[in-house]
Structure formats: structure tokens, C-alpha cells
C-alpha atoms as a PDB file:
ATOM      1  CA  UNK A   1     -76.144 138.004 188.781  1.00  0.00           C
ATOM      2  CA  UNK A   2     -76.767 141.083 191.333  1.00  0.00           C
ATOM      3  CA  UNK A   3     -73.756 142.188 193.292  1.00  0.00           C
ATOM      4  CA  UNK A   4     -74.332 144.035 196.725  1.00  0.00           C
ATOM      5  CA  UNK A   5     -71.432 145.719 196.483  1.00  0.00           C
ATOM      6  CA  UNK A   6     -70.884 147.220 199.752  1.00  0.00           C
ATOM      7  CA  UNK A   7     -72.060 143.934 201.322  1.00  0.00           C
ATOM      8  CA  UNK A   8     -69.442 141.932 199.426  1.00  0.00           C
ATOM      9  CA  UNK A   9     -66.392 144.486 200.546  1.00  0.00           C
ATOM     10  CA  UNK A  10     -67.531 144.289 204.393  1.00  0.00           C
ATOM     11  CA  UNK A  11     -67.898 140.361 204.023  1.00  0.00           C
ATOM     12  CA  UNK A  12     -64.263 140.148 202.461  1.00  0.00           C
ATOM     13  CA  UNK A  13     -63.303 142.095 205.041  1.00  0.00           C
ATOM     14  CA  UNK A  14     -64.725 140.017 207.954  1.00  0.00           C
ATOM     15  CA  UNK A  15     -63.372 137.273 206.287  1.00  0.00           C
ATOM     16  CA  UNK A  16     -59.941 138.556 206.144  1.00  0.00           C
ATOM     17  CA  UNK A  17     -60.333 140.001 210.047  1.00  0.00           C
ATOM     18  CA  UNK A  18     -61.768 136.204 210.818  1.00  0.00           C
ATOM     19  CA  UNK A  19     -58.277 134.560 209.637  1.00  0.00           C
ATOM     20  CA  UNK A  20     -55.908 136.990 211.143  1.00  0.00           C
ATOM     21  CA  UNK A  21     -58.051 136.548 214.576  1.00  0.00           C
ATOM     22  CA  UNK A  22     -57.528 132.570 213.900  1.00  0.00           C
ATOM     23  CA  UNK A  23     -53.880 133.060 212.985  1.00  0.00           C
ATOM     24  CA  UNK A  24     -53.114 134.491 216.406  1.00  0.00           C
ATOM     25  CA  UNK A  25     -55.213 131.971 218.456  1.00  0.00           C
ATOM     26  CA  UNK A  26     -52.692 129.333 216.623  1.00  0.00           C
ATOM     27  CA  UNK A  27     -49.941 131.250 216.606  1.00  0.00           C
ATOM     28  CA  UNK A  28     -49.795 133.998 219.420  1.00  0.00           C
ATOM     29  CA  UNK A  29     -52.015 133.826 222.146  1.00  0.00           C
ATOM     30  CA  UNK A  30     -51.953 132.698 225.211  1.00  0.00           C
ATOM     31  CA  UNK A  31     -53.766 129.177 226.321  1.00  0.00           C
ATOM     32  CA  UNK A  32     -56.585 131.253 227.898  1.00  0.00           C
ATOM     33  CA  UNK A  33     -57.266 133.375 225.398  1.00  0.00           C
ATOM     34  CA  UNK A  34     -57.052 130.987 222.392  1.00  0.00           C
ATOM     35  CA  UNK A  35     -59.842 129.350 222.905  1.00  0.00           C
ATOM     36  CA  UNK A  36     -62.172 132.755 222.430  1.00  0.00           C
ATOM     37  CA  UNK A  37     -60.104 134.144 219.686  1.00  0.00           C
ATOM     38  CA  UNK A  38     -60.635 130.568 217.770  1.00  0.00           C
ATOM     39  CA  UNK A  39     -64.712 130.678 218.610  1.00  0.00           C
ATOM     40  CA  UNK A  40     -64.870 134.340 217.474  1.00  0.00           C
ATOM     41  CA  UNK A  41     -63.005 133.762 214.362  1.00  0.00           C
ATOM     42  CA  UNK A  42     -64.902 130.676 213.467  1.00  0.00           C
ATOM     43  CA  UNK A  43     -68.304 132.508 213.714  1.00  0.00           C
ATOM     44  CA  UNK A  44     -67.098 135.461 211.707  1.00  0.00           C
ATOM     45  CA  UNK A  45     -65.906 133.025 209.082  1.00  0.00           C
ATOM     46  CA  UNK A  46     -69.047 131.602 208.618  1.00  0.00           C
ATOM     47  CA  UNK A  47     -71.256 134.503 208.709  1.00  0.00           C
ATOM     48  CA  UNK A  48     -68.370 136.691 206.789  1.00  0.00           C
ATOM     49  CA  UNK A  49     -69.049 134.098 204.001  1.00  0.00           C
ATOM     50  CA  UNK A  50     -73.152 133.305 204.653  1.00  0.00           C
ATOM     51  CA  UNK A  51     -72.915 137.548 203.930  1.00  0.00           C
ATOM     52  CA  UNK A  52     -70.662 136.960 200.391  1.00  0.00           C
ATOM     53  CA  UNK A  53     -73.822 134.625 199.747  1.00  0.00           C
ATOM     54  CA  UNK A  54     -75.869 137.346 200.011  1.00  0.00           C
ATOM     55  CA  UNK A  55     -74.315 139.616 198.550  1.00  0.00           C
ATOM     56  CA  UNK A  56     -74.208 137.272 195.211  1.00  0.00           C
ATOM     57  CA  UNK A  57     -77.469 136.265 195.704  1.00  0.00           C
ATOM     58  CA  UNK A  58     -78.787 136.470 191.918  1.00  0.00           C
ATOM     59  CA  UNK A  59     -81.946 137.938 192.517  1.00  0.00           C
ATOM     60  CA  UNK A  60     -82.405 141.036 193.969  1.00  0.00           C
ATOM     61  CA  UNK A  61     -84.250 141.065 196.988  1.00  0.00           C
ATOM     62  CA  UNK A  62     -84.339 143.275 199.839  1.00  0.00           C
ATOM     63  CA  UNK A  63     -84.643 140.839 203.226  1.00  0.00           C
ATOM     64  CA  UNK A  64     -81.336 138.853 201.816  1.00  0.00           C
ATOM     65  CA  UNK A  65     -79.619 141.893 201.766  1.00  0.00           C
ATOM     66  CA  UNK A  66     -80.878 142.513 205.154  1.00  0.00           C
ATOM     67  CA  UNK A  67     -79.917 139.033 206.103  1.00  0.00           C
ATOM     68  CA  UNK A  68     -75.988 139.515 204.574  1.00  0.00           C
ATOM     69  CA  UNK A  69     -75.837 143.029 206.661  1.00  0.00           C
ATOM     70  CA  UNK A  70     -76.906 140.922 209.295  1.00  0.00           C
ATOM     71  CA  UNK A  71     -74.495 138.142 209.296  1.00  0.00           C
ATOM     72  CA  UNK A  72     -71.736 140.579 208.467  1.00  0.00           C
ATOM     73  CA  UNK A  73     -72.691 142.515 211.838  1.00  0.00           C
ATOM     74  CA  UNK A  74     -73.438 139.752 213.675  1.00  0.00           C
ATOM     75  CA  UNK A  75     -70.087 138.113 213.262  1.00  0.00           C
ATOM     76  CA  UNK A  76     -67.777 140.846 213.750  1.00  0.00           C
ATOM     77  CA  UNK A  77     -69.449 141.772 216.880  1.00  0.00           C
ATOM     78  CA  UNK A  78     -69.341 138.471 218.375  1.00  0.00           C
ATOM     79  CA  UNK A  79     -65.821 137.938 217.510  1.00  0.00           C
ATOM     80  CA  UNK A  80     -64.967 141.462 218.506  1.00  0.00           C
ATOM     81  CA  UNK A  81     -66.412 141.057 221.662  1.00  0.00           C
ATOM     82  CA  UNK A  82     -64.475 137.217 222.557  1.00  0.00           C
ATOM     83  CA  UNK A  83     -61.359 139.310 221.262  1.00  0.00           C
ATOM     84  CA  UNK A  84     -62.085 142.197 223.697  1.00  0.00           C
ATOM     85  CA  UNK A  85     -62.621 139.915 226.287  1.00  0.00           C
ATOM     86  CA  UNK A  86     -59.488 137.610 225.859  1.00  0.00           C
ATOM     87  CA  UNK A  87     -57.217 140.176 224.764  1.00  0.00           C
ATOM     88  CA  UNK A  88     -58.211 143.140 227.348  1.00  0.00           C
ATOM     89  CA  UNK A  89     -59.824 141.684 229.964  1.00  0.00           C
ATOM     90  CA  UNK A  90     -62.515 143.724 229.406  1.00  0.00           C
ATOM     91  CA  UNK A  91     -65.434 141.383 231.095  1.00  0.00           C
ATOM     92  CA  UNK A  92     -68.169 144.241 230.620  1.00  0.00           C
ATOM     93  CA  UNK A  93     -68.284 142.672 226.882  1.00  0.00           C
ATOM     94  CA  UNK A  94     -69.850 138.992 227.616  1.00  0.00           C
ATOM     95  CA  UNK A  95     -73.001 141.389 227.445  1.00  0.00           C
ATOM     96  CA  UNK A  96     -72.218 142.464 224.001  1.00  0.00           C
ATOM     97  CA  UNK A  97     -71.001 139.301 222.390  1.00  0.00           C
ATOM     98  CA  UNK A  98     -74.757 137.972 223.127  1.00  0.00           C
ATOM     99  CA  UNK A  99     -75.969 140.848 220.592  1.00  0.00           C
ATOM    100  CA  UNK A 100     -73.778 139.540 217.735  1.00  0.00           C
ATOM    101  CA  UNK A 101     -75.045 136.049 218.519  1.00  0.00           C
ATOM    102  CA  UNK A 102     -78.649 137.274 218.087  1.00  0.00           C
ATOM    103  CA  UNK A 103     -77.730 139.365 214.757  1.00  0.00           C
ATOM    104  CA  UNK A 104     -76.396 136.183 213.180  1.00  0.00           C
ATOM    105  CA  UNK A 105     -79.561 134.296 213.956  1.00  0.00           C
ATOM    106  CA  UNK A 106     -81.623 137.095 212.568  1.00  0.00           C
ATOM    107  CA  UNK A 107     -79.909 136.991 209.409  1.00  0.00           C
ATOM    108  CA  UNK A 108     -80.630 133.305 208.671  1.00  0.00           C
ATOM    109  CA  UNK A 109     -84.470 133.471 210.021  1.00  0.00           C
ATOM    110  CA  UNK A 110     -84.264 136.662 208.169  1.00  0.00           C
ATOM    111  CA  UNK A 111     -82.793 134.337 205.375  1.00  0.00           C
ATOM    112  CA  UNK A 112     -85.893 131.865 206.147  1.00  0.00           C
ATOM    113  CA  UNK A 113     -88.295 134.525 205.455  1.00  0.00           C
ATOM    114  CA  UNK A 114     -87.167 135.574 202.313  1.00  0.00           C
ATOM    115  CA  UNK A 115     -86.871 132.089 201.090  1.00  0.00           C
ATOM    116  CA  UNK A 116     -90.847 131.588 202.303  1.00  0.00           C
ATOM    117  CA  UNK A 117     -91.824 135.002 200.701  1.00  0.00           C
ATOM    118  CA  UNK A 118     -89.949 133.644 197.233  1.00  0.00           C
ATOM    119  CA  UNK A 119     -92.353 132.328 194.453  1.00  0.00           C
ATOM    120  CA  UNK A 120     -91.970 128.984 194.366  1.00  0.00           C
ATOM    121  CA  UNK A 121     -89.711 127.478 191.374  1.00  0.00           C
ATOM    122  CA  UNK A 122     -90.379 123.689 190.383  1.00  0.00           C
ATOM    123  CA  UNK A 123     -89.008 122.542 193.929  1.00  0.00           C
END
């Protein structure tokens, strides 16, 4: 098996960001803001863990790499942004949460590509 190290660390640590960001939407924030904080963590989550996939994908290949970096990316700027938003009323970032959207559905057409690229194994 081929580890993306690197990859792996940043995905751990989007996970890890994703629960504490969930934590406080249960346990801390206000009824406004819980509802972003909750979204944002729950898309880091998943992309924090689609980019652990990645980086344990056991072949090495280049565009799933991409697609973990992606993910990664893609989730903590999304959930950065809801976070910005909700916690400092900082409206100028509903333009950049749209950018972390679009990262995380890179990284799974991204994902798509490699998977159509791939020789094809008794399917």
C-alpha cells in the first residue's frame, strides 16, 4: 500500500478541525450560527476522509492524489468560510465558500477520471 504522506496528515487534520467545528455547533453556538458551523463541519468530514482515501489509495497514481489535495482544500475552505461567516459576520465570504464547493467536486470528477484512465481489472 502507497501512503501520501502529507495528504494523510492534512486529512487527519481536517478531520480533527471538522469535529471541533461540530462540537461547538452542538455545544456553543448560537441558534443562528449552528446551523453553518454543522454544514461546514459535515462537508469537511466527508471530504477530510474521501482525502485519507486518497491518500491510502494502493496504487500510486497522480490524479488521486490530485483528487485527495482537492477534497482536503475543498472542505476546509467551505467550512472555513460558513465559520467566518457565522462566527464574524464577515458576509464578504458567501463568495468564497462557493470555491471550496467547486474544489470538492473537482476532486471526485477528478476521482472519476482517474478511475476511467485505470486499466480495467476483471470488473
Amino acid at each position: 500500500m502507497h501512503l501520501k504522506r502529507n495528504l494523510a496528515m492534512f486529512a487527519a487534520l481536517n478531520g480533527a478541525l471538522a469535529v471541533a467545528g461540530g462540537a461547538f455547533a452542538a455545544h456553543g453556538a448560537g441558534p443562528a450560527v449552528k446551523t453553518l458551523l454543522q454544514t461546514g463541519a459535515q462537508y469537511q468530514m466527508v471530504h477530510a476522509l474521501l482525502a485519507l482515501v486518497c491518500a491510502l489509495w494502493p496504487v500510486r497514481n497522480r490524479l488521486i492524489a490530485l483528487a485527495g489535495w482537492l477534497a482536503a482544500s475543498g472542505g476546509l475552505v467551505f467550512a472555513g468560510a460558513l465559520a467566518t461567516i457565522g462566527l464574524l459576520d464577515i458576509r464578504a465570504m458567501g463568495a468564497i465558500a462557493p470555491v471550496g464547493g467547486l474544489l470538492m467536486i473537482a476532486a471526485w470528477l477528478v476521482i472519476v477520471l482517474a478511475v476511467v484512465r485505470s486499466p480495467s481489472v476483471n470488473d
